[in-house]
PDB file of N, CA and C in Angstrom:
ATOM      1  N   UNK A   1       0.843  -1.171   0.000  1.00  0.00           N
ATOM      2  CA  UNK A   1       0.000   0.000   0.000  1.00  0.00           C
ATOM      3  C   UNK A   1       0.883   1.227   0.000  1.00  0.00           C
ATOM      4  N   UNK A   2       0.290   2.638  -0.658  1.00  0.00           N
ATOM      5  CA  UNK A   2       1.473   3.539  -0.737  1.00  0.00           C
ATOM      6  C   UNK A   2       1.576   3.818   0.749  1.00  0.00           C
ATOM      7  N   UNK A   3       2.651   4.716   1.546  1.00  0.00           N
ATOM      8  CA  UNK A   3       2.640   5.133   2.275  1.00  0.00           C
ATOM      9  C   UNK A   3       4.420   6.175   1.655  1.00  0.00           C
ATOM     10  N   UNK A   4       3.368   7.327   2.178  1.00  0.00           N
ATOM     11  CA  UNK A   4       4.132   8.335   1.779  1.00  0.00           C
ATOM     12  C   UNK A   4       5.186   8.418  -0.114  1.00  0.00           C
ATOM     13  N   UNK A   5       4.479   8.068  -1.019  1.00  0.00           N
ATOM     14  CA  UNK A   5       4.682   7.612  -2.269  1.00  0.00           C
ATOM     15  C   UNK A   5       4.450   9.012  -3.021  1.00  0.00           C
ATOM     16  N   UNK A   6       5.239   9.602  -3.248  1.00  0.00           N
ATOM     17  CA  UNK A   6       5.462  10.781  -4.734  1.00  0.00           C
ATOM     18  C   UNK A   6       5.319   9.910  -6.228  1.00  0.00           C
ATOM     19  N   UNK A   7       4.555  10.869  -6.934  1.00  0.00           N
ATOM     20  CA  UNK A   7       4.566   9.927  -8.190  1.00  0.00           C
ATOM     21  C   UNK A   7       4.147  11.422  -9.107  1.00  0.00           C
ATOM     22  N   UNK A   8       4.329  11.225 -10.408  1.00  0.00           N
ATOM     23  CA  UNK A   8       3.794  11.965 -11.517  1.00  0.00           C
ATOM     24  C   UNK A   8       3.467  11.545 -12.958  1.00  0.00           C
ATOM     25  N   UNK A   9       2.526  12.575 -13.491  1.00  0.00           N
ATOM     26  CA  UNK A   9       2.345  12.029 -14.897  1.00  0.00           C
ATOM     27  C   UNK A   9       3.334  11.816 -15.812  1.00  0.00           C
ATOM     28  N   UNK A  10       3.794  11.695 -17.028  1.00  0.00           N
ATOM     29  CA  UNK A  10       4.737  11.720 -18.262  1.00  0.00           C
ATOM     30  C   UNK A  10       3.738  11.486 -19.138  1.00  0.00           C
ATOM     31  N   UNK A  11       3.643  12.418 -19.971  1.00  0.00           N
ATOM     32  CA  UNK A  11       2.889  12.244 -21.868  1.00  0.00           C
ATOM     33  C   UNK A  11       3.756  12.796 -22.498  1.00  0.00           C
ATOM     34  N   UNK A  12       4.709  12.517 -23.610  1.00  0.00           N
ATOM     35  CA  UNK A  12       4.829  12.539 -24.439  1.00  0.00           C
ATOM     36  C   UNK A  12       6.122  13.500 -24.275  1.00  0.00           C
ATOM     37  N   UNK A  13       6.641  12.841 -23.196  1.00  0.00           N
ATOM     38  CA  UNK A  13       8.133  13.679 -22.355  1.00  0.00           C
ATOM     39  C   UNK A  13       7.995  14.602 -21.653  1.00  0.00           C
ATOM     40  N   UNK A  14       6.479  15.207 -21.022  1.00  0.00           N
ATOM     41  CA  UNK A  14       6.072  16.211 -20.552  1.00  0.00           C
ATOM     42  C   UNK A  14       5.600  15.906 -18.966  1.00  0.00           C
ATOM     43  N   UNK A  15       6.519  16.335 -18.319  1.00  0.00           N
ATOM     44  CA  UNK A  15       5.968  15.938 -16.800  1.00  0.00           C
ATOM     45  C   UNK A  15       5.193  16.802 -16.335  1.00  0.00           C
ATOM     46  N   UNK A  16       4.367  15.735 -15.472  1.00  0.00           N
ATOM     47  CA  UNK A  16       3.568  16.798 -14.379  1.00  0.00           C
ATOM     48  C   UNK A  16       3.782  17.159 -13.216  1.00  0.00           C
ATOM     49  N   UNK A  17       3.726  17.918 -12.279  1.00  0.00           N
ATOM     50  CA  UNK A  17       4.281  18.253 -10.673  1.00  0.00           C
ATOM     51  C   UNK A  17       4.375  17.090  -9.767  1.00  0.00           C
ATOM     52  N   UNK A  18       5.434  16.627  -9.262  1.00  0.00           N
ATOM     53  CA  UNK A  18       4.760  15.750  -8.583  1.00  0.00           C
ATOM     54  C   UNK A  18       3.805  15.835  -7.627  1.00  0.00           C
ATOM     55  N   UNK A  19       3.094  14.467  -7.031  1.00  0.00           N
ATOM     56  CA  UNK A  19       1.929  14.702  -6.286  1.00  0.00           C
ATOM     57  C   UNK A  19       2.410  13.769  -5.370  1.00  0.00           C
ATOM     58  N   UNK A  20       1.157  13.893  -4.063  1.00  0.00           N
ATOM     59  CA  UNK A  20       1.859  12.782  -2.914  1.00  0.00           C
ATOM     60  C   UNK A  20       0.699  11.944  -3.428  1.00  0.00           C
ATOM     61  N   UNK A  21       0.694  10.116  -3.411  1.00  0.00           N
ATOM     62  CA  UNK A  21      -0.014   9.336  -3.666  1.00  0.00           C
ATOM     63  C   UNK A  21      -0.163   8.907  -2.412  1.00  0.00           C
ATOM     64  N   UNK A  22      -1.876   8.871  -1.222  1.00  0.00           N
ATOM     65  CA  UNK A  22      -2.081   8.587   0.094  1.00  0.00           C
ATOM     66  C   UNK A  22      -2.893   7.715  -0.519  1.00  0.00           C
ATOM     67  N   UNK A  23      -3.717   6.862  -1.062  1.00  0.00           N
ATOM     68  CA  UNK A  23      -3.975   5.620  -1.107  1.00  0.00           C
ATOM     69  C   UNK A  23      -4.020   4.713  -2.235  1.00  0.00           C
ATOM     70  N   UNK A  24      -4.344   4.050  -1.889  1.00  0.00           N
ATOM     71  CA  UNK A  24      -4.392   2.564  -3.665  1.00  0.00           C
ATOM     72  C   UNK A  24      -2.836   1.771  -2.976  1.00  0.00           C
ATOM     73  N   UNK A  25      -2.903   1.174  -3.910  1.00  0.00           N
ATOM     74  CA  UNK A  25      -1.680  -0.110  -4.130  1.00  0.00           C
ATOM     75  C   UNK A  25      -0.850  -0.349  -5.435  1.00  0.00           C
ATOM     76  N   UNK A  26       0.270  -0.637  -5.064  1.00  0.00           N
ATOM     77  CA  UNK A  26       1.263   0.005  -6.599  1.00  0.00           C
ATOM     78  C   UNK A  26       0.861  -1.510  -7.711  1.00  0.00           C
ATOM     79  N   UNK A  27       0.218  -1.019  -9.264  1.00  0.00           N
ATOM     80  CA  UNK A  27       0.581  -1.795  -9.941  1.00  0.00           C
ATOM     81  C   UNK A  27       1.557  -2.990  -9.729  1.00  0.00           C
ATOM     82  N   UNK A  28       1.109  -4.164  -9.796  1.00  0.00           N
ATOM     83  CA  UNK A  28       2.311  -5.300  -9.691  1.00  0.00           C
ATOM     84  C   UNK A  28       2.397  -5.484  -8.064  1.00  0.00           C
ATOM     85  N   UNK A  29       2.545  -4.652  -7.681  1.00  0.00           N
ATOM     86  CA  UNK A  29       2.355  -4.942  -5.499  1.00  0.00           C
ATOM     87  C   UNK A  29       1.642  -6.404  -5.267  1.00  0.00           C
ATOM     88  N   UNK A  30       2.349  -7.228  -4.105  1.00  0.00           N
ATOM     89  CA  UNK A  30       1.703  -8.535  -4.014  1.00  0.00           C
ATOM     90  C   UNK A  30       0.438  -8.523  -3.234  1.00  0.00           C
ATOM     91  N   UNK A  31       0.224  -6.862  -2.857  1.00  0.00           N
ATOM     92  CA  UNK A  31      -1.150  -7.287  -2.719  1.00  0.00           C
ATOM     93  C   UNK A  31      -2.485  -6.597  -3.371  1.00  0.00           C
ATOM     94  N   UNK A  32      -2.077  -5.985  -4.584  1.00  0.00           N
ATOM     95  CA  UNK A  32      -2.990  -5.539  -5.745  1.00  0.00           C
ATOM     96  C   UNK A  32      -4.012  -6.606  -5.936  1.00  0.00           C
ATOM     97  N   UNK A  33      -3.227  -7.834  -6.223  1.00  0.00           N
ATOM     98  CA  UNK A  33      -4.710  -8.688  -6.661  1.00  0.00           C
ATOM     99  C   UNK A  33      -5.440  -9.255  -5.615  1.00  0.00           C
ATOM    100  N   UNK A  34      -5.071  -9.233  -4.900  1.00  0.00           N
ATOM    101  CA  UNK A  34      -5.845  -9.380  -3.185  1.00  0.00           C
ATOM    102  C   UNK A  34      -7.444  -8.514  -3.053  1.00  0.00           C
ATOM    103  N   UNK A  35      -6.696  -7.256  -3.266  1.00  0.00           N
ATOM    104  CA  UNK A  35      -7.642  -6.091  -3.088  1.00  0.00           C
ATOM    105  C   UNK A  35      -8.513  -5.931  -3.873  1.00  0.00           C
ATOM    106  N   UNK A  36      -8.007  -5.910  -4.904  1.00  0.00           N
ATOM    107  CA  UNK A  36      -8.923  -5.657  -5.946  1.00  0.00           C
ATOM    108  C   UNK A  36      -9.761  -6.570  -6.364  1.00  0.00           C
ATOM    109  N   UNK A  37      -9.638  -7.827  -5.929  1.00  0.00           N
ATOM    110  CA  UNK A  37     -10.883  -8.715  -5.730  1.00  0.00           C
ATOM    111  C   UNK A  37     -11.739  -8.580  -5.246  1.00  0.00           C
ATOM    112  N   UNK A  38     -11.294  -8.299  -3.889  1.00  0.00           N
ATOM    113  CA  UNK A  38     -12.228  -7.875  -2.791  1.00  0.00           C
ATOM    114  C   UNK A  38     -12.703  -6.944  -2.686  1.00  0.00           C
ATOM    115  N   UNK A  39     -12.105  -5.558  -3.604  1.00  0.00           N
ATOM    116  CA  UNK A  39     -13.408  -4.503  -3.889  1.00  0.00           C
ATOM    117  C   UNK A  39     -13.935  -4.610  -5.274  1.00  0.00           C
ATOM    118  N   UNK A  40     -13.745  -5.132  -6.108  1.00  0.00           N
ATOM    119  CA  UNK A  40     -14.511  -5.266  -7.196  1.00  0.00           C
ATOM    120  C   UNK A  40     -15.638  -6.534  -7.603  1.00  0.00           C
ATOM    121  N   UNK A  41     -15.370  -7.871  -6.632  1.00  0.00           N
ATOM    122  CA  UNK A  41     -15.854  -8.742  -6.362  1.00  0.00           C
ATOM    123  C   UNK A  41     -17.425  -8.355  -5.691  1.00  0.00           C
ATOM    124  N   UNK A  42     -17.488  -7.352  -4.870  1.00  0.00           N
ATOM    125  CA  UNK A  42     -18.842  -7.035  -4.283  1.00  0.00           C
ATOM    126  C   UNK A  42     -19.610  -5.893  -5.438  1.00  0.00           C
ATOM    127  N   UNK A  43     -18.510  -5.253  -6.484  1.00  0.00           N
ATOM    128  CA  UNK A  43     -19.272  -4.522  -7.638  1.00  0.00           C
ATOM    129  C   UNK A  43     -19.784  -5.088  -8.224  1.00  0.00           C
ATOM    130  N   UNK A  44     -19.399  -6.351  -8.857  1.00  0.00           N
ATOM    131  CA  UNK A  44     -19.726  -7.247  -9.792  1.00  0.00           C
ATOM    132  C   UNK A  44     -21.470  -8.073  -9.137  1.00  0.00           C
ATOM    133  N   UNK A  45     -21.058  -8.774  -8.228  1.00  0.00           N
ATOM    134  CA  UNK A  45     -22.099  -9.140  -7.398  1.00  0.00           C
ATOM    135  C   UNK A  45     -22.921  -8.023  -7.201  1.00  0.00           C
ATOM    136  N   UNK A  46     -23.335  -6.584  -7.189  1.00  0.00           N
ATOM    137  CA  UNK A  46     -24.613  -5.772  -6.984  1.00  0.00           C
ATOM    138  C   UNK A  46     -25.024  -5.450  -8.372  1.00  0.00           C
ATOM    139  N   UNK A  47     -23.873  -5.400  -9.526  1.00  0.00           N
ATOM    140  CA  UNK A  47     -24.687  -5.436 -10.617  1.00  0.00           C
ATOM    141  C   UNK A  47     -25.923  -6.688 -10.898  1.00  0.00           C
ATOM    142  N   UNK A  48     -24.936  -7.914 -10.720  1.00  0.00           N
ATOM    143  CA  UNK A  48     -25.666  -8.930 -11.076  1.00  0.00           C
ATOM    144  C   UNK A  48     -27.023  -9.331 -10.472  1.00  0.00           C
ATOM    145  N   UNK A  49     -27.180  -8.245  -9.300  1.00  0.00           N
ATOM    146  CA  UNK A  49     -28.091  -8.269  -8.115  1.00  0.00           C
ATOM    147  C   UNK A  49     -29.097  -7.568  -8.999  1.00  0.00           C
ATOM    148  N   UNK A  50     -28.709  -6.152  -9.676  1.00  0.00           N
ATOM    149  CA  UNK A  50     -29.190  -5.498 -10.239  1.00  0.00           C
ATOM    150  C   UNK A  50     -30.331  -5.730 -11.299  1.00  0.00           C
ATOM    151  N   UNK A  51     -29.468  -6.883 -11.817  1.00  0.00           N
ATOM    152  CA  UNK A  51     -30.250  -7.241 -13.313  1.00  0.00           C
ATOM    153  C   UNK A  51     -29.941  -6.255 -14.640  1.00  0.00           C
ATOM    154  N   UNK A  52     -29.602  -5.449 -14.014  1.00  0.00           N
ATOM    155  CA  UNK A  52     -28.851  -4.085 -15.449  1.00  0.00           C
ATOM    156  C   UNK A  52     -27.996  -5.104 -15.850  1.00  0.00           C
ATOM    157  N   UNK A  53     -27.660  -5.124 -17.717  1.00  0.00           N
ATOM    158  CA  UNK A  53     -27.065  -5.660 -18.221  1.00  0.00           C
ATOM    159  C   UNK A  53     -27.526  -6.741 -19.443  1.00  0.00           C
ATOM    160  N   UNK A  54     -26.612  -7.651 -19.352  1.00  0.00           N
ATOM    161  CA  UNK A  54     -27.286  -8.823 -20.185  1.00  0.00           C
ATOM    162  C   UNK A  54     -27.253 -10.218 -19.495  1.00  0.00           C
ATOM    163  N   UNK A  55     -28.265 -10.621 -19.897  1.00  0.00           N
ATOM    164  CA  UNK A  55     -28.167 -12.283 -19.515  1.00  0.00           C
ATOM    165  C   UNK A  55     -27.955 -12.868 -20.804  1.00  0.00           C
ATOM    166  N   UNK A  56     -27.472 -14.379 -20.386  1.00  0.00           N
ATOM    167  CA  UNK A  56     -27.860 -15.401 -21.668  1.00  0.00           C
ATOM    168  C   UNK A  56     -28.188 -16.920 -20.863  1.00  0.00           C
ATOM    169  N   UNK A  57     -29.773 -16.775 -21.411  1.00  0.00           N
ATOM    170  CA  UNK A  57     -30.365 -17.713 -20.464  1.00  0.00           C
ATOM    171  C   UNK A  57     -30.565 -17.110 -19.369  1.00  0.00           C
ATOM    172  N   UNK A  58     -30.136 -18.312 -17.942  1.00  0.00           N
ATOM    173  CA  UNK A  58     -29.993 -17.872 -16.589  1.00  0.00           C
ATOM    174  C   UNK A  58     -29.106 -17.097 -16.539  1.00  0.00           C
ATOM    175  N   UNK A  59     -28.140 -17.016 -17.411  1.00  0.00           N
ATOM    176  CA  UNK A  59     -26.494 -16.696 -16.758  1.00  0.00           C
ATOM    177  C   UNK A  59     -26.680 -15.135 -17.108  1.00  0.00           C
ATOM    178  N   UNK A  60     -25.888 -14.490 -16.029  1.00  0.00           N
ATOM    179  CA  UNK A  60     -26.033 -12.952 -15.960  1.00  0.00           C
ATOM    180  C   UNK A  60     -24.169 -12.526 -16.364  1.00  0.00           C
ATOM    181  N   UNK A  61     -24.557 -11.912 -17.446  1.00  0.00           N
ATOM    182  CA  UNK A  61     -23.189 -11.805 -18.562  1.00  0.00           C
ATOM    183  C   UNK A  61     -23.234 -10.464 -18.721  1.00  0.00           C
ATOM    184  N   UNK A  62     -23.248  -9.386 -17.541  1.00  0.00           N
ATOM    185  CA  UNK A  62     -23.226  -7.838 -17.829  1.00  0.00           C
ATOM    186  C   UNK A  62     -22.289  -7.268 -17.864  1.00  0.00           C
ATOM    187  N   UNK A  63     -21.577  -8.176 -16.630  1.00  0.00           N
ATOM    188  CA  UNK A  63     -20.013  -7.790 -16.411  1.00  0.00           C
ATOM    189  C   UNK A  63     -19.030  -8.559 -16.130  1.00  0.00           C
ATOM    190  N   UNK A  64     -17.787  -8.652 -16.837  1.00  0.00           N
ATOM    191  CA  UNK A  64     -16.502  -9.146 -16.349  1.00  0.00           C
ATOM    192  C   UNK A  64     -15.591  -8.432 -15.813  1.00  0.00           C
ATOM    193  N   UNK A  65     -14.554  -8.833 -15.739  1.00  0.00           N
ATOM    194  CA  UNK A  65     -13.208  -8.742 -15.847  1.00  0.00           C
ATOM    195  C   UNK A  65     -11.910  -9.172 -15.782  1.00  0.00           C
ATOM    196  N   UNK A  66     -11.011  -8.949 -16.447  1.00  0.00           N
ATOM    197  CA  UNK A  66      -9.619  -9.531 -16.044  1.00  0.00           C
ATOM    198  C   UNK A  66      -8.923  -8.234 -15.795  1.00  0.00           C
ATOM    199  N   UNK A  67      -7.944  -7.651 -17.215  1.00  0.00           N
ATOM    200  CA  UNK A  67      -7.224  -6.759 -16.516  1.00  0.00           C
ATOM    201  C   UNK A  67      -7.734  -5.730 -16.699  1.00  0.00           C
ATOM    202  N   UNK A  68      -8.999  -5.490 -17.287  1.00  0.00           N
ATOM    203  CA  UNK A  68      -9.584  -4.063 -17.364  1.00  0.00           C
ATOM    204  C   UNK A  68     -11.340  -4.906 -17.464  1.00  0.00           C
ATOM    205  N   UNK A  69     -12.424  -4.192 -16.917  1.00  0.00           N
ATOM    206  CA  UNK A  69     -13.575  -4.348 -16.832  1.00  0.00           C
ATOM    207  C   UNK A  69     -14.372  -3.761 -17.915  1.00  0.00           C
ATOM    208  N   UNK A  70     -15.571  -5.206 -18.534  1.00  0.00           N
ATOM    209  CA  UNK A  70     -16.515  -4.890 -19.326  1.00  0.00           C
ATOM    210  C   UNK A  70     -17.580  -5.112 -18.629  1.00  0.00           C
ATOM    211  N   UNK A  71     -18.272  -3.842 -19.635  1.00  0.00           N
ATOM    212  CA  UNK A  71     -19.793  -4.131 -19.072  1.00  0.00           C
ATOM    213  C   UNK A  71     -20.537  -4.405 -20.581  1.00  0.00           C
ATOM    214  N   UNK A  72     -21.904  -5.314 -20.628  1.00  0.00           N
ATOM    215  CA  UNK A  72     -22.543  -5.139 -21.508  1.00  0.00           C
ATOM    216  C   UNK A  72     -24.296  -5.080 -21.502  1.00  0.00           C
ATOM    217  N   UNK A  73     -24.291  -4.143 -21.938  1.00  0.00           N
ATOM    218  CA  UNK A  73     -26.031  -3.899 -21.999  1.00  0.00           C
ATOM    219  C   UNK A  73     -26.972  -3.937 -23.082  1.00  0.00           C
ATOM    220  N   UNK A  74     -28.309  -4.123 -23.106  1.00  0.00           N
ATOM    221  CA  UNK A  74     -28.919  -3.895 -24.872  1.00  0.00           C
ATOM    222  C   UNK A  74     -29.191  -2.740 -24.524  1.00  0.00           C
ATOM    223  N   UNK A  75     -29.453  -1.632 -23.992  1.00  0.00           N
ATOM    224  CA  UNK A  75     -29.867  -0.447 -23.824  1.00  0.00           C
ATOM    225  C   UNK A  75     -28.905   0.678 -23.114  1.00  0.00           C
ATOM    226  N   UNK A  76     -28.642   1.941 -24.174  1.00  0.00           N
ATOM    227  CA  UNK A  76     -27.905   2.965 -23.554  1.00  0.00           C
ATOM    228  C   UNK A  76     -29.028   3.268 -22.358  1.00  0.00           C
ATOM    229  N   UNK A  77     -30.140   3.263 -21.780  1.00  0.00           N
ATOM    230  CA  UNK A  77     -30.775   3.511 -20.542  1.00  0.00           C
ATOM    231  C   UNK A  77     -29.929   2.270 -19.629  1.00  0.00           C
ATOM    232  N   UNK A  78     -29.897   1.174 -19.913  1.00  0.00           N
ATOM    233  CA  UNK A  78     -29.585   0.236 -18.799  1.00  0.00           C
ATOM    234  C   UNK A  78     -27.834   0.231 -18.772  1.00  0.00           C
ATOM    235  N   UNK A  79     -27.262   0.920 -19.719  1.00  0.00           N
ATOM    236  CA  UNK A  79     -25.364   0.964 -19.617  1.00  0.00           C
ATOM    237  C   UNK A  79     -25.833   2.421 -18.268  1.00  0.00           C
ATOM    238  N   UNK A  80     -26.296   3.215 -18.599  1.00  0.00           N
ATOM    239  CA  UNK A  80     -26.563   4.190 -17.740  1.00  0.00           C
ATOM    240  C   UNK A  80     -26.561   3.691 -15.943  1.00  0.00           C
ATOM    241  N   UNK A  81     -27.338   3.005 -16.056  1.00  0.00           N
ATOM    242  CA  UNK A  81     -28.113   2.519 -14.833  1.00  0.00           C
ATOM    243  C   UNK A  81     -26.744   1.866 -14.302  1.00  0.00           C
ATOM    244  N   UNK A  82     -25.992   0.950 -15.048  1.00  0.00           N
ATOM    245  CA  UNK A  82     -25.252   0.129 -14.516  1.00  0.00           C
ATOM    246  C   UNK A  82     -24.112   1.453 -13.856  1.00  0.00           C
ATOM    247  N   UNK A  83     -23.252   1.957 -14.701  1.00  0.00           N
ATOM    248  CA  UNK A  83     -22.448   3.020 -14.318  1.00  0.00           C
ATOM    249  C   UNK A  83     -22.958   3.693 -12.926  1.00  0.00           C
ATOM    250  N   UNK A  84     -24.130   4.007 -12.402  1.00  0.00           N
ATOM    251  CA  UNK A  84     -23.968   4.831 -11.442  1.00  0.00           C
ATOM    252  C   UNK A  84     -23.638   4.076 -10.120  1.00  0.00           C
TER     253      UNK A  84
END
């Protein structure tokens, strides 16, 4: 977890000020995938609670993820719904 961690942007050789980073967990850190189970694991589960999204069949197919999260909906009203 950071503790006391300076970090900054770079685009295109252009830095930004640094900033102090007070929470999250560093990319690659052994306990990134820990965490992020455990807070995205209860997102996933209230969508599916939700019903926003898609099913196929029983199976509720609105949202995944591995290293970046999808969502899928038949309706820009129900992508809406899911996001908030």
């Amino acid at each position: 977890m950071y503790t006391s961690l300076r970090t900054h942007v770079e685009w295109i050789g252009i830095h930004s000020r640094w900033l102090c980073a007070r929470n999250g967990v560093e990319q690659g850190g052994v306990l990134s995938p820990v965490l992020f189970y455990l807070y995205i694991d209860g997102q996933l589960y209230a969508l599916e609670s939700s019903r926003f999204g898609c099913c196929i069949g029983h199976y509720y197919t609105g949202a995944a993820y591995a290293n970046d999260i999808v969502l899928l909906a038949p309706t820009v009203r129900s992508m809406r719904s899911m996001l908030i």
